[in-house]
N, C-alpha and C. Protein backbone atom coordinates (compact mmCIF):
# COMPACT_ATOMS: atom_id res chain seq x y z
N UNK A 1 125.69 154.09 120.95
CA UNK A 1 126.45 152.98 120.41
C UNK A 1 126.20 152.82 118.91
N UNK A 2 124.46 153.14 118.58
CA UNK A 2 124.57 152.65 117.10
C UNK A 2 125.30 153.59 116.64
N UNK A 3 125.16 155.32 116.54
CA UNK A 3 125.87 156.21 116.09
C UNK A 3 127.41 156.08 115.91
N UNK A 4 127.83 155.45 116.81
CA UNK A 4 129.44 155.05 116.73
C UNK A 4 129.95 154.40 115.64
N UNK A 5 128.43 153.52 115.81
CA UNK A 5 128.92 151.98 114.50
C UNK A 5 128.88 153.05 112.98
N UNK A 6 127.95 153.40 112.88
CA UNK A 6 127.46 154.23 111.56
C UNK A 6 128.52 154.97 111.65
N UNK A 7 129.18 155.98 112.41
CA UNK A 7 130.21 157.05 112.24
C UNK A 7 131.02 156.30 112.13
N UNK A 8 131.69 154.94 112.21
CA UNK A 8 132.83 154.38 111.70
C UNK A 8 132.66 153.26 110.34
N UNK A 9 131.61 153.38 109.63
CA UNK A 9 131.31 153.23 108.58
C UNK A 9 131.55 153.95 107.70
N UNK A 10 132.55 153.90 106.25
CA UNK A 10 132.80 154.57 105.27
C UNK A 10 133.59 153.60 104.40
N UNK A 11 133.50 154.56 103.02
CA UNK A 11 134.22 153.54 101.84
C UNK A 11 135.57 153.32 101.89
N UNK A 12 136.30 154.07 102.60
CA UNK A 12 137.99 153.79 102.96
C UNK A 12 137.94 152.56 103.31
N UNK A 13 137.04 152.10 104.71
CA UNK A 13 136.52 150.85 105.12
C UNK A 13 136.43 149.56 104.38
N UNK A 14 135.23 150.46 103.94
CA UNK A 14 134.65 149.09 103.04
C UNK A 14 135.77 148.49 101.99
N UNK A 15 136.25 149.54 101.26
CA UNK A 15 137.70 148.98 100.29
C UNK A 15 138.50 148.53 100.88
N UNK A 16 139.27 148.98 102.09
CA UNK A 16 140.16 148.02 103.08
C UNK A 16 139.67 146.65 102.96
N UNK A 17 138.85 146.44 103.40
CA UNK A 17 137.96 145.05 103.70
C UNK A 17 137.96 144.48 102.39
N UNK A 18 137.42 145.01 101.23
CA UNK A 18 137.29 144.31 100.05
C UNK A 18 138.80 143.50 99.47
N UNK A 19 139.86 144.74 99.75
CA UNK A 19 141.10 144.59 99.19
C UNK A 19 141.66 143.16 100.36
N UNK A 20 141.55 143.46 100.98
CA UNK A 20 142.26 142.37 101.82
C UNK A 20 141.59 140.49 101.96
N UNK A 21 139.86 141.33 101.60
CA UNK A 21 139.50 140.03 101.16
C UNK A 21 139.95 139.11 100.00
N UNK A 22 139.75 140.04 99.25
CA UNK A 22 140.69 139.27 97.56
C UNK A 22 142.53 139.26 97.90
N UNK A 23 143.21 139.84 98.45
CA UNK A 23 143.65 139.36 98.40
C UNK A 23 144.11 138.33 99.49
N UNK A 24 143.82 137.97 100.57
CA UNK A 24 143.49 136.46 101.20
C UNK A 24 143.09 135.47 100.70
N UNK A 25 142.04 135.73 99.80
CA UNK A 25 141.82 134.48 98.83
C UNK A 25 142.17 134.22 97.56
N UNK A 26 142.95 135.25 97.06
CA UNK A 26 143.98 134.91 96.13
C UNK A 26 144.94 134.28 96.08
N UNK A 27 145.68 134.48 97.38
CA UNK A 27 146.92 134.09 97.89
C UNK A 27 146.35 132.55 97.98
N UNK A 28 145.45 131.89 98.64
CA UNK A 28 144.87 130.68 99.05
C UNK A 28 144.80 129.80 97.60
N UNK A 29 143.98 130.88 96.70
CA UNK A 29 143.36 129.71 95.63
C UNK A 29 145.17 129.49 94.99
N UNK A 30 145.93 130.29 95.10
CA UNK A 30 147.08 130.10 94.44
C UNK A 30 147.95 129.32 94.37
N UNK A 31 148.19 129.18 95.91
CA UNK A 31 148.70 127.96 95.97
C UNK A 31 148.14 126.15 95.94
N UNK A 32 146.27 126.79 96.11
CA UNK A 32 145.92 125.27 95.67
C UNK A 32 145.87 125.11 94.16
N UNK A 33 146.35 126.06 93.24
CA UNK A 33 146.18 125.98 91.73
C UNK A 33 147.43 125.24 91.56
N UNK A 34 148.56 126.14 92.08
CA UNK A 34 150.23 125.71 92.27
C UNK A 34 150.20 124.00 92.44
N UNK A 35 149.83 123.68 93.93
CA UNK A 35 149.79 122.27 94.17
C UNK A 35 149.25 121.25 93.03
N UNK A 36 148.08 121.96 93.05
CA UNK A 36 147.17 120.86 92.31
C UNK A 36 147.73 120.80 90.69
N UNK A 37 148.45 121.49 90.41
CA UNK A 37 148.41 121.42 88.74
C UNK A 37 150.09 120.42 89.14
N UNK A 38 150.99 120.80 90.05
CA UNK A 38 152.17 119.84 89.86
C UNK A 38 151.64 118.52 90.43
N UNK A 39 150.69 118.61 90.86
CA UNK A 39 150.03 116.95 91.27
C UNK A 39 149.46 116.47 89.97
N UNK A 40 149.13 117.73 89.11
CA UNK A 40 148.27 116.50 87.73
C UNK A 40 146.76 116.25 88.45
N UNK A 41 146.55 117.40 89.28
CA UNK A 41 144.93 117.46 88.98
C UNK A 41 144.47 117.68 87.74
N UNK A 42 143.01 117.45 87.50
CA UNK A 42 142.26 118.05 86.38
C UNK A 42 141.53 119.94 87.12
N UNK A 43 141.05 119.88 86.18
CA UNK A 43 140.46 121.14 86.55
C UNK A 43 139.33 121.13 87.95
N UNK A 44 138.32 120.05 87.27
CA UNK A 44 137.31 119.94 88.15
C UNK A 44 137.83 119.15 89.72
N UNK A 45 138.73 118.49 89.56
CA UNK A 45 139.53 118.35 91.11
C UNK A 45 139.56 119.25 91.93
N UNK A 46 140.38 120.33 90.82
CA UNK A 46 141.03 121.80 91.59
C UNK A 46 139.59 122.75 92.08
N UNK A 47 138.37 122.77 91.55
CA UNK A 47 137.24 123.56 91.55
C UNK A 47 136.83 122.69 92.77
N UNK A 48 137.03 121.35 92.92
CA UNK A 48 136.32 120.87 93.92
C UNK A 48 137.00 121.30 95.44
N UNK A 49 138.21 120.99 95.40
CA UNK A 49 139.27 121.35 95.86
C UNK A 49 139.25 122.90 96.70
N UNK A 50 139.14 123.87 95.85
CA UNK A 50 139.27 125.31 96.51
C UNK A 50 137.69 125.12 97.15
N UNK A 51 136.36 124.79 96.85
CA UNK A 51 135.15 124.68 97.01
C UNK A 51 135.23 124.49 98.80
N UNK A 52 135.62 122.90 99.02
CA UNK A 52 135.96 122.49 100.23
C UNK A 52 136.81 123.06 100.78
N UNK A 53 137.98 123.87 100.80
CA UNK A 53 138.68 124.84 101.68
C UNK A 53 137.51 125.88 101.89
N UNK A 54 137.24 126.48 101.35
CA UNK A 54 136.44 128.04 101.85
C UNK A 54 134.94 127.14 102.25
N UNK A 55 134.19 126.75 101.86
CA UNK A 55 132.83 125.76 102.52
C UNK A 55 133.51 125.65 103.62
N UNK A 56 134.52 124.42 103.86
CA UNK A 56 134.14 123.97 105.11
C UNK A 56 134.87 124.73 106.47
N UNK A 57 136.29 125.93 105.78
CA UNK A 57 136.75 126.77 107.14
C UNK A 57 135.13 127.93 106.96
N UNK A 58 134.62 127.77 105.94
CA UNK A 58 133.45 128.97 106.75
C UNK A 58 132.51 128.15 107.46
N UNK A 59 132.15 127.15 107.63
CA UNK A 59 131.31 126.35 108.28
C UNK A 59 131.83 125.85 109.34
N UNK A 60 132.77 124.90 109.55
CA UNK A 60 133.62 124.76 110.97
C UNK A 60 133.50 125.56 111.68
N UNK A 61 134.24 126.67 111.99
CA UNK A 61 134.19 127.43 112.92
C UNK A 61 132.73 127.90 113.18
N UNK A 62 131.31 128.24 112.73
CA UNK A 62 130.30 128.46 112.95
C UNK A 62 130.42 127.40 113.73
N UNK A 63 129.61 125.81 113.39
CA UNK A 63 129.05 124.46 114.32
C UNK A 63 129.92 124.93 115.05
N UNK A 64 131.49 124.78 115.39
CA UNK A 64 131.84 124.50 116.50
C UNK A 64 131.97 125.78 117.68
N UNK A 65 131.69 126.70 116.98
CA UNK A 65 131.42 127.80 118.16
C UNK A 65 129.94 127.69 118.96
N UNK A 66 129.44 126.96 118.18
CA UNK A 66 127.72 127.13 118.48
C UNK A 66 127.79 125.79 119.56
N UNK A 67 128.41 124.76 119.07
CA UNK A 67 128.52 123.20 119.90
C UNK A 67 128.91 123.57 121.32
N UNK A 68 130.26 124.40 120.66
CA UNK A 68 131.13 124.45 122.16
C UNK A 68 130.84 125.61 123.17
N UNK A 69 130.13 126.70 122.42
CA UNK A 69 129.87 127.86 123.07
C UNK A 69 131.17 128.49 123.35
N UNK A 70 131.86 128.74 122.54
CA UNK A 70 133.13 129.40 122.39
C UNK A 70 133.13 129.81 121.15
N UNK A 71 134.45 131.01 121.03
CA UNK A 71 134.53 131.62 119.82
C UNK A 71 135.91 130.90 119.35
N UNK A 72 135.58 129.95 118.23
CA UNK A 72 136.84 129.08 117.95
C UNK A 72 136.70 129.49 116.40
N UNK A 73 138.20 129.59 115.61
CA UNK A 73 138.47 129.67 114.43
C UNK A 73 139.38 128.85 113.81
N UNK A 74 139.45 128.15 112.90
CA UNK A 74 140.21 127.27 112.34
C UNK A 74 140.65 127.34 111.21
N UNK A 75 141.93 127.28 110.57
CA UNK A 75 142.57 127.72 109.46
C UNK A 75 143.23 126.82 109.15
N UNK A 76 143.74 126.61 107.93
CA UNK A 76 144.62 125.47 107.02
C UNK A 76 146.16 126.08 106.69
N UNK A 77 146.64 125.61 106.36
CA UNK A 77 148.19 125.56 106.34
C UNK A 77 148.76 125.89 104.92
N UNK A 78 148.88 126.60 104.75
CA UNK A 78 150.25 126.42 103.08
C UNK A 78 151.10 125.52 103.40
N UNK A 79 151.51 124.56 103.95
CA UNK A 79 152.55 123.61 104.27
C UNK A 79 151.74 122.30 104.29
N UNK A 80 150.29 122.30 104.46
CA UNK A 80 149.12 121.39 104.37
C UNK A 80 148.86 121.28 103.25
N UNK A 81 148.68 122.34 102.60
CA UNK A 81 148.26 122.29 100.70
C UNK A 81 149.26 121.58 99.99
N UNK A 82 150.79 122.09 100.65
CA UNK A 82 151.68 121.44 99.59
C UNK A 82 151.87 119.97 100.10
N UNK A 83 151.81 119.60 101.00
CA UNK A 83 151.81 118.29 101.20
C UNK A 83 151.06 117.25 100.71
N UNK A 84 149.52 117.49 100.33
CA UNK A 84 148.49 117.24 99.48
C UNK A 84 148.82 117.27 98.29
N UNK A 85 149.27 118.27 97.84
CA UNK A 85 149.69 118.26 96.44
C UNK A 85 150.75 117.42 96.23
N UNK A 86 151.99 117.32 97.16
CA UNK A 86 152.88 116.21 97.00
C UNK A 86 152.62 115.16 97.14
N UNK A 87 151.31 114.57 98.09
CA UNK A 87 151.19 113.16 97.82
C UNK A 87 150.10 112.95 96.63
N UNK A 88 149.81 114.06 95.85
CA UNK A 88 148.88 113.45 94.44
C UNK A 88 149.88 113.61 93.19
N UNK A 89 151.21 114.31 93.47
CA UNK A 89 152.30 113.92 92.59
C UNK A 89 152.88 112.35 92.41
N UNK A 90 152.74 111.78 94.04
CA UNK A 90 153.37 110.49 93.78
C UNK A 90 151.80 109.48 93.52
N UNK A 91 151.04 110.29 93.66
CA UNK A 91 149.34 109.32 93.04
C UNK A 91 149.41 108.47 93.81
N UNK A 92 149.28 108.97 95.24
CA UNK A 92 149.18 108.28 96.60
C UNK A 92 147.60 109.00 97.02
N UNK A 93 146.99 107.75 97.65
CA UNK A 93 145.33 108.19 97.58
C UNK A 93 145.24 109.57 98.58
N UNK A 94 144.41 110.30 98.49
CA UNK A 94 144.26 111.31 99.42
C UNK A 94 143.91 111.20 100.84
N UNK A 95 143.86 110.12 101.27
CA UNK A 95 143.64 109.86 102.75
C UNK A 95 144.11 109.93 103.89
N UNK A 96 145.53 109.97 103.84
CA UNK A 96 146.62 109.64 104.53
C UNK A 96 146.29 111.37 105.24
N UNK A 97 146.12 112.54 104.20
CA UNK A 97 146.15 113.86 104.10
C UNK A 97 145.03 114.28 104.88
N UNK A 98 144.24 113.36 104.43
CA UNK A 98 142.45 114.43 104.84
C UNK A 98 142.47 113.84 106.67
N UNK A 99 143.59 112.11 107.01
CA UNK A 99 143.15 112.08 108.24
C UNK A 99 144.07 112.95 108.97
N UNK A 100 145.44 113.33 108.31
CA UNK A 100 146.19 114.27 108.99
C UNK A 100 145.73 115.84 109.09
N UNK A 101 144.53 115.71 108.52
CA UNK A 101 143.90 117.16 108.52
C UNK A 101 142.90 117.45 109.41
N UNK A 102 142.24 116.13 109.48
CA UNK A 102 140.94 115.79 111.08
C UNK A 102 141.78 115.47 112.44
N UNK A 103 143.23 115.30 112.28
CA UNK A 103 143.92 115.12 113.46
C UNK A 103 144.37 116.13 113.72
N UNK A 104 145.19 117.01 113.02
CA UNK A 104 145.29 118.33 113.13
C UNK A 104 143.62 119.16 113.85
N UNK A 105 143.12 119.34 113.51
CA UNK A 105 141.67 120.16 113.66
C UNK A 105 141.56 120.15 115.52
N UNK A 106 141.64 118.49 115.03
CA UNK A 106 141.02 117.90 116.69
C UNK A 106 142.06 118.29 117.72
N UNK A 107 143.36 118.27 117.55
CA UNK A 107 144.54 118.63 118.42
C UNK A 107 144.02 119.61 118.78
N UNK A 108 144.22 120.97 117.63
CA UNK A 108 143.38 122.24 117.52
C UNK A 108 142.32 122.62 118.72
N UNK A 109 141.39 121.73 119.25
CA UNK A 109 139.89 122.27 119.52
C UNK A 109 140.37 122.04 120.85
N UNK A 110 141.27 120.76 121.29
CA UNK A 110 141.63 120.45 122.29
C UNK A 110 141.99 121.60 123.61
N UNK A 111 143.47 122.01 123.38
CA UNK A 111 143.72 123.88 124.01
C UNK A 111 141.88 124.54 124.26
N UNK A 112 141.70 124.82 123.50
CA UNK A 112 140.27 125.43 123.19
C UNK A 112 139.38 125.33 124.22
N UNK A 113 139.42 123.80 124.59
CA UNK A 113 137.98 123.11 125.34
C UNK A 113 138.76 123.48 126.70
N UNK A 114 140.02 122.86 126.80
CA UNK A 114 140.51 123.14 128.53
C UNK A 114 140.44 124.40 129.40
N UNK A 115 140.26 125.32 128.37
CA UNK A 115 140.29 126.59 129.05
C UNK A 115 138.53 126.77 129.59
N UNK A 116 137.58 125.99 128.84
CA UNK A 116 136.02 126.16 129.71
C UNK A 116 136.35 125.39 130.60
């Protein structure tokens, strides 16, 4: 088995992986740059901003696989970002967003749990 793992180890690999990593999170920070600058963020908004997308989808799914003893993954929306960004265009507080984002999640985990 280890031999398998090692014989399918190589740099074709590893660059696949690299390339697709950047660009997944290119595509991501892009459109929170997009949003956030027609909302009239500042900079340090937007830094805080991309910070908490990648922190907390890499952390979520850890706790809650470990809580639930399932392999659960959770992802955010390009249709979520721009909606955020549209309600900091009309300089409507961010709340309305972050609870439609913990309601979303929780819908989410719901499917998830019925099947244990």
């Amino acid at each position: 088995m280890a031999g398998r793992v090692i014989a399918d180890l190589g740099g074709i690999y590893a660059a696949n992986g690299l390339i697709g990593l950047i660009f997944s999170a290119a595509g991501r920070v892009a459109v929170i740059l997009a949003a956030g600058s027609a909302g009239g963020l500042s900079p340090s908004q937007m830094a805080s901003w991309i910070f908490r997308v990648f922190f907390l989808n890499g952390l979520l799914p850890v706790l809650c696989s470990w809580l639930y003893r399932l392999p659960l993954a959770f992802f955010w929306t390009i249709p979520g970002t721009i909606i955020i960004g549209a309600s900091s265009v009309r300089h409507e507080i961010w709340v309305p967003g972050t609870g439609g984002q913990i309601l979303g999640r929780s819908q989410a985990l719901k499917p998830s749990l019925a099947i244990s």
